[in-house]
Protein backbone atom coordinates (compact mmCIF):
# COMPACT_ATOMS: atom_id res chain seq x y z
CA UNK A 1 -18.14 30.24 138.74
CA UNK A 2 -21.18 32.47 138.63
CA UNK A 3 -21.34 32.48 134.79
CA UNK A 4 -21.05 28.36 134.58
CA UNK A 5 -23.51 28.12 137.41
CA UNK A 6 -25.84 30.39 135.46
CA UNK A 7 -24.98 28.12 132.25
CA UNK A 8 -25.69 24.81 134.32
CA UNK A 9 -29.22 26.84 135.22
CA UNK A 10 -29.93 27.93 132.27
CA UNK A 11 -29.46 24.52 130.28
CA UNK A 12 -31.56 23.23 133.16
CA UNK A 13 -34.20 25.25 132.69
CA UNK A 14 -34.50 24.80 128.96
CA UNK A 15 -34.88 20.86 129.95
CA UNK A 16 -37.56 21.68 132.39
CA UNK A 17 -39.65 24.19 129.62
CA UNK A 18 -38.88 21.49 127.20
CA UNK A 19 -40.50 18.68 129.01
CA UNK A 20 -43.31 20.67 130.16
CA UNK A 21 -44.22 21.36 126.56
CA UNK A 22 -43.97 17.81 125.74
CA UNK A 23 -46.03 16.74 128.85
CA UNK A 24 -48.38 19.45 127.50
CA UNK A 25 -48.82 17.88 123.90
CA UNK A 26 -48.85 13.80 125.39
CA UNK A 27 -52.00 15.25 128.01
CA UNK A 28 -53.14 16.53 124.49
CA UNK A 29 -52.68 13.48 122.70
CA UNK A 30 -54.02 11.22 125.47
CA UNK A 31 -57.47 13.23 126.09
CA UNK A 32 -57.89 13.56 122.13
CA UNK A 33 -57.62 9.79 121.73
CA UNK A 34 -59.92 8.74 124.88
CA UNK A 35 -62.16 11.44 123.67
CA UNK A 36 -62.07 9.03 119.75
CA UNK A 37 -62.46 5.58 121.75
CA UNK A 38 -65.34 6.98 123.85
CA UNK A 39 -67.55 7.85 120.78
CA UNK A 40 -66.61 4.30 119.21
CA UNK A 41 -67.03 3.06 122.17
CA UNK A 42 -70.33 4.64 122.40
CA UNK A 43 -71.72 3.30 118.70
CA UNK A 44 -70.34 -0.19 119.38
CA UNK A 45 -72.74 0.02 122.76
CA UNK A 46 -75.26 1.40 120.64
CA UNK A 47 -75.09 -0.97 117.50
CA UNK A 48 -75.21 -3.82 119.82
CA UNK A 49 -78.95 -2.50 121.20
CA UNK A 50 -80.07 -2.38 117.83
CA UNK A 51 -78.70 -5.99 116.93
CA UNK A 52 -80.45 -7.36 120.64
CA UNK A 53 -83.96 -5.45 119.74
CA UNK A 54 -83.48 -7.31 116.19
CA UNK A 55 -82.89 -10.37 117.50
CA UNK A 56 -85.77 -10.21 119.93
CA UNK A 57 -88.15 -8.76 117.05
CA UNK A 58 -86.99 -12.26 114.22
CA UNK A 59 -87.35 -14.68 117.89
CA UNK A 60 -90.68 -12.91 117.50
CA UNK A 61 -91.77 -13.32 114.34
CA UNK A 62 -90.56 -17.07 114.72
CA UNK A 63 -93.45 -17.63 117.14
CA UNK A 64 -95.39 -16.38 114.98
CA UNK A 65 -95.19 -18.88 112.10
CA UNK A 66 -96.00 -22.56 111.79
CA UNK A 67 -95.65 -24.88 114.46
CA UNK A 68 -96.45 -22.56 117.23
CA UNK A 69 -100.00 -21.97 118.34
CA UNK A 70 -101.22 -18.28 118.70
CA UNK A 71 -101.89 -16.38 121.87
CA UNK A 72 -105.60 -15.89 120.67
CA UNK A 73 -107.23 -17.98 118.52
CA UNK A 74 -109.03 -16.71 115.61
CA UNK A 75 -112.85 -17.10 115.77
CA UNK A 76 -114.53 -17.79 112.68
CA UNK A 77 -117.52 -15.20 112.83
CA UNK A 78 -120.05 -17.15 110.86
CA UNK A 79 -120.38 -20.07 112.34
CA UNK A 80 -118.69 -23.30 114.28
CA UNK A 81 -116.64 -25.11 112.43
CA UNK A 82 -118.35 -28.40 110.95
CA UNK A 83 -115.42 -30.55 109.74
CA UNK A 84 -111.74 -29.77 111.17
CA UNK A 85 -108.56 -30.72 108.14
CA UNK A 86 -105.80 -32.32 109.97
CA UNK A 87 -101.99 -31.58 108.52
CA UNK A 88 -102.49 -35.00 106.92
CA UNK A 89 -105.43 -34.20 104.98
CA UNK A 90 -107.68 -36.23 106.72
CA UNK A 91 -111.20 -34.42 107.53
CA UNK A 92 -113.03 -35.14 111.01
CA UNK A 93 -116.10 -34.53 110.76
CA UNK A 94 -118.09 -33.63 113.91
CA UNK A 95 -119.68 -35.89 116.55
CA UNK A 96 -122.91 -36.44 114.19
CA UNK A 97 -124.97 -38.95 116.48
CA UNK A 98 -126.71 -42.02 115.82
CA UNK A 99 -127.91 -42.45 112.11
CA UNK A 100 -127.17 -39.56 110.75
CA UNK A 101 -123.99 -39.50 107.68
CA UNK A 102 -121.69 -37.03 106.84
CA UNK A 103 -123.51 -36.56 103.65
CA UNK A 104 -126.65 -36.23 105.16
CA UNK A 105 -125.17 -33.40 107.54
CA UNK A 106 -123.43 -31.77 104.63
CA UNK A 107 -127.16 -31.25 102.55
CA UNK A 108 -128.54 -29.84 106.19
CA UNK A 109 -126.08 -27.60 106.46
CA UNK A 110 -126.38 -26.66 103.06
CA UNK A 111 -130.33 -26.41 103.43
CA UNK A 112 -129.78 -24.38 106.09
CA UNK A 113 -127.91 -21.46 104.46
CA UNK A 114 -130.08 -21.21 101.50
């Protein structure tokens, strides 16, 4: 009975080196793919910033154009403006006072920077 019961120990213990070598290579194979879906993982977290700081930069730039006013207004170094354009077309011209026409404000102005 000794040389069956070293058989039946012997078989066993080729099971029990056999599993550990496949436990061995699935630890492997489970650490080498986390390690793969970290980094993608990673550059998906990472594209994703760079889409959020281009959508803040074109929500931006959309302020920026017509239809918004800016956050400073541009000052026209020269002088005051004398007649404002509307989107229309239509010119105001400015508060002139009593007897005194656009076209007579135009030719002062005009005297004035010869």
């Amino acid at each position: 009975m000794n040389s069956r019961s070293s058989k039946s120990e012997s078989k066993i213990n080729q099971v029990f080196v056999g599993q550990k070598k496949m436990a061995v290579h699935f630890d492997w194979k489970i650490s080498s793919i986390y390690s793969e879906l970290t980094k993608k993982f990673k550059s998906l977290s990472d594209h994703v910033n760079m889409l959020d700081n281009q959508v803040a930069q074109t929500v931006d730039s959309f302020k920026k154009e017509e239809g918004f006013l800016p956050r400073k207004t541009n000052i026209n170094p020269r002088r005051t403006a004398s007649v404002v354009t509307l989107r229309s077309g239509k010119q105001l011209a400015p508060n002139l006072g009593k007897g005194i026409t656009i076209d007579e404000f135009i030719e002062l102005e005009n005297d004035g920077d010869a």
